[in-house]
Protein backbone atom coordinates (compact mmCIF):
# COMPACT_ATOMS: atom_id res chain seq x y z
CA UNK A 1 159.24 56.86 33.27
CA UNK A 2 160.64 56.86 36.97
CA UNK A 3 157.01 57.87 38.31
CA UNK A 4 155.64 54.76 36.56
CA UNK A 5 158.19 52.47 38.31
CA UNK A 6 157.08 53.96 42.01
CA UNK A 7 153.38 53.55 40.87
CA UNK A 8 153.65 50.17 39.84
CA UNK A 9 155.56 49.16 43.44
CA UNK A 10 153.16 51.07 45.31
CA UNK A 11 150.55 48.88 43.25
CA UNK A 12 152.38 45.67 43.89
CA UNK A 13 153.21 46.39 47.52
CA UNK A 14 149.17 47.34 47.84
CA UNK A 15 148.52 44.46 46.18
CA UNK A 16 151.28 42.64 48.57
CA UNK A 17 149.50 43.94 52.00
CA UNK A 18 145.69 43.46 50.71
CA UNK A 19 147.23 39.24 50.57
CA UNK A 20 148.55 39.39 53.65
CA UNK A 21 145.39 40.54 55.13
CA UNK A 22 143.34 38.29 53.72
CA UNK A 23 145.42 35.24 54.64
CA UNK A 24 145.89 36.62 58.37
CA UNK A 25 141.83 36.85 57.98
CA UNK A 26 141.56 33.34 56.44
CA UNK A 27 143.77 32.06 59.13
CA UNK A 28 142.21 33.11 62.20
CA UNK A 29 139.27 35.62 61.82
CA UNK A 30 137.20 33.85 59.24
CA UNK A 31 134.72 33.35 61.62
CA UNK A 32 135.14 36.08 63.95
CA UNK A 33 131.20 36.51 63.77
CA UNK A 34 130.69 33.75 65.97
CA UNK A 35 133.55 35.10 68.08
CA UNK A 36 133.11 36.13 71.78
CA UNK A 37 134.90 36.98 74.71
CA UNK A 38 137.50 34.95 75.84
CA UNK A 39 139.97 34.10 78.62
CA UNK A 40 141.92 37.55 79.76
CA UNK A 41 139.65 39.34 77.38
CA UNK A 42 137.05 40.05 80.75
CA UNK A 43 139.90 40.94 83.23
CA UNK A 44 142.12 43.00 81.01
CA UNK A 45 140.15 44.54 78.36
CA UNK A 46 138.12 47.67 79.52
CA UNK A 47 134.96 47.58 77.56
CA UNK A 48 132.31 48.86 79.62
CA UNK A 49 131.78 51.95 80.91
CA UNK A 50 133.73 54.80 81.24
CA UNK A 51 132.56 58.10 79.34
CA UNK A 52 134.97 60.38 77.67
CA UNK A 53 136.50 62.21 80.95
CA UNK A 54 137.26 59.20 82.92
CA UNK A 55 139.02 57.69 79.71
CA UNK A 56 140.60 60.76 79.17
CA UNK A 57 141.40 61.10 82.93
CA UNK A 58 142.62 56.92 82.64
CA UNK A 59 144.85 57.87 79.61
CA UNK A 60 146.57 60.83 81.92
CA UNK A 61 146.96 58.58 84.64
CA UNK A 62 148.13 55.55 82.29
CA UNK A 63 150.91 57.98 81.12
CA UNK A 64 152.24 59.56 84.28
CA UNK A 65 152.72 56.20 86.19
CA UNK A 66 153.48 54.22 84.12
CA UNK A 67 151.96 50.66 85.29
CA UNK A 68 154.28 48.29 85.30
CA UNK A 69 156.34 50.05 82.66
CA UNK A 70 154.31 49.27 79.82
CA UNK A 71 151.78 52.45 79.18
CA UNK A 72 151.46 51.50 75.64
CA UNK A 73 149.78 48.19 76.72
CA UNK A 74 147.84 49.52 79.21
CA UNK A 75 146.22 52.39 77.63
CA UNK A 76 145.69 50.14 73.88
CA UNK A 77 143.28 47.59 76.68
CA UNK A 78 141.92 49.94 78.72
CA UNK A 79 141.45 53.06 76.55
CA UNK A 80 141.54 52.08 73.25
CA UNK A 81 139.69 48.58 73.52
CA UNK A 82 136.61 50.97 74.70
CA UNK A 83 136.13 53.46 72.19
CA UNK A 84 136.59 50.87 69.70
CA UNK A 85 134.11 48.73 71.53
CA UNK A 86 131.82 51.76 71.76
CA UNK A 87 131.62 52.40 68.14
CA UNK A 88 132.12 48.99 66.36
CA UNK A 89 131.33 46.05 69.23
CA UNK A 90 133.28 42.92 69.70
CA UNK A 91 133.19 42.51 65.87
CA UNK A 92 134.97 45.61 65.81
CA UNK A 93 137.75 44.47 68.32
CA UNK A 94 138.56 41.40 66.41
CA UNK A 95 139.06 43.17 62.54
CA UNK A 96 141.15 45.29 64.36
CA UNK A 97 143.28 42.88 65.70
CA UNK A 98 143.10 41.11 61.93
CA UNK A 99 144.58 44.70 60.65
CA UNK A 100 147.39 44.56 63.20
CA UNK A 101 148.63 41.54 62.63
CA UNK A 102 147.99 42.04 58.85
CA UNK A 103 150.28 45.62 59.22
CA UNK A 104 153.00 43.44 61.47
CA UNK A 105 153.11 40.58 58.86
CA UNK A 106 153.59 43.70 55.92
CA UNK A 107 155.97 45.27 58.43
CA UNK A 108 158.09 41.53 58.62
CA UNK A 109 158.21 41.37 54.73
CA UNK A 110 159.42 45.17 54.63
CA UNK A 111 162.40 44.33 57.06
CA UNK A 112 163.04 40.94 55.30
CA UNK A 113 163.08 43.11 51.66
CA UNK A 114 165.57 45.64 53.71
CA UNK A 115 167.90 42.87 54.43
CA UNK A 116 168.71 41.80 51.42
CA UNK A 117 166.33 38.92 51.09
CA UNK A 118 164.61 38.27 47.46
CA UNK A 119 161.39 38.46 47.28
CA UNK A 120 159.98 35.36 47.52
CA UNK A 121 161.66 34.36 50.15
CA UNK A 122 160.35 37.93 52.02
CA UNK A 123 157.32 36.88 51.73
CA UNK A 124 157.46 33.68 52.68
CA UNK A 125 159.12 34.78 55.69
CA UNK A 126 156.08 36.92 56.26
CA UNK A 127 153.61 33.98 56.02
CA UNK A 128 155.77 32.08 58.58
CA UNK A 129 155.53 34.90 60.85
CA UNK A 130 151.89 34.93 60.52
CA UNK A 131 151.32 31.50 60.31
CA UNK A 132 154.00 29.79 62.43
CA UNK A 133 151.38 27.27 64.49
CA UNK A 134 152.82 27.59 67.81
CA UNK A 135 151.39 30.93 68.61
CA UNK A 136 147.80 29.97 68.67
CA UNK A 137 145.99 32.44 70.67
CA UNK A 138 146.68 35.64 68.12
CA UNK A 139 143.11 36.04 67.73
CA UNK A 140 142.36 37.32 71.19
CA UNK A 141 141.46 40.43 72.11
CA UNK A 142 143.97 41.37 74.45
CA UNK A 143 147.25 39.75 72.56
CA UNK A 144 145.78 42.03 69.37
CA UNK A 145 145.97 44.55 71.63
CA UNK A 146 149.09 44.41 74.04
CA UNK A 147 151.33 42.03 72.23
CA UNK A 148 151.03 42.65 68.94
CA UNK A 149 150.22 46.72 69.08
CA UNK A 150 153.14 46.52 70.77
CA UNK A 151 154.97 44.70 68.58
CA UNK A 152 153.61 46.93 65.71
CA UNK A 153 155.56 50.03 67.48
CA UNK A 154 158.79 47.84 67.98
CA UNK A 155 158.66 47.26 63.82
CA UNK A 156 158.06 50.91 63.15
């Protein structure tokens, strides 16, 4: 009897996450096809070049010095915005920025649940988060990447 009860919340909060992605999609990637690159997306993210030694060799040096005390940042733009590049394109970039903001929004409705909060209310709470019209520029590559990765690792 217990095992069905975890099942069926696993199912719901599935079902919970799978909304959440598709409104964060809705709200700002539905056309990410005709996306391109934009603003500090040339200057910041690293998407040409470097084969595997120098990114490994980047990551190292990323790491050990820390630039400007933010090495998660800097290694999600530089490193990571490559290999994903690499292996998926811009496409790629932008349903992975859809996913972290889709995981932070989850994350938001998991903390609001923790509180106390009912349910609706958590996740409407969530959708503010997500929707909440004065941060405008979530779609970009490098705020997928530095801001909200980072605020991904702040919810954890």
């Amino acid at each position: 009897m217990f095992s069905k009860l975890i099942y069926k919340n696993h199912q719901e909060k599935l079902i919970l996450f799978i909304y959440f992605f598709i409104t964060t999609y809705l709200s700002f990637f539905y056309q990410f096809n005709e996306f391109g690159l934009y603003e500090d997306d040339f200057a910041s993210a690293h998407l040409y070049g470097n084969n595997l030694k120098e990114k490994f060799h980047l990551t190292k040096e990323i790491f050990t010095k820390f630039p400007m005390g933010r090495p998660i940042t800097f290694f999600s733009l530089k490193v990571l915005t490559s290999i994903i590049y690499e292996f998926f394109g811009v496409k790629g970039l932008y349903l992975f920025c859809c996913l972290i903001l889709s995981i932070n929004t989850y994350l938001i409705y998991l903390i609001l649940i923790r509180c106390g909060i009912d349910n609706i209310c958590s996740i409407l709470g969530a959708l503010l988060f997500i929707c909440f019209p004065s941060d405008t520029l979530k779609m970009l590559i490098v705020r997928g990447f530095a801001v909200h990765l980072s605020i991904l690792i702040c919810l954890l």
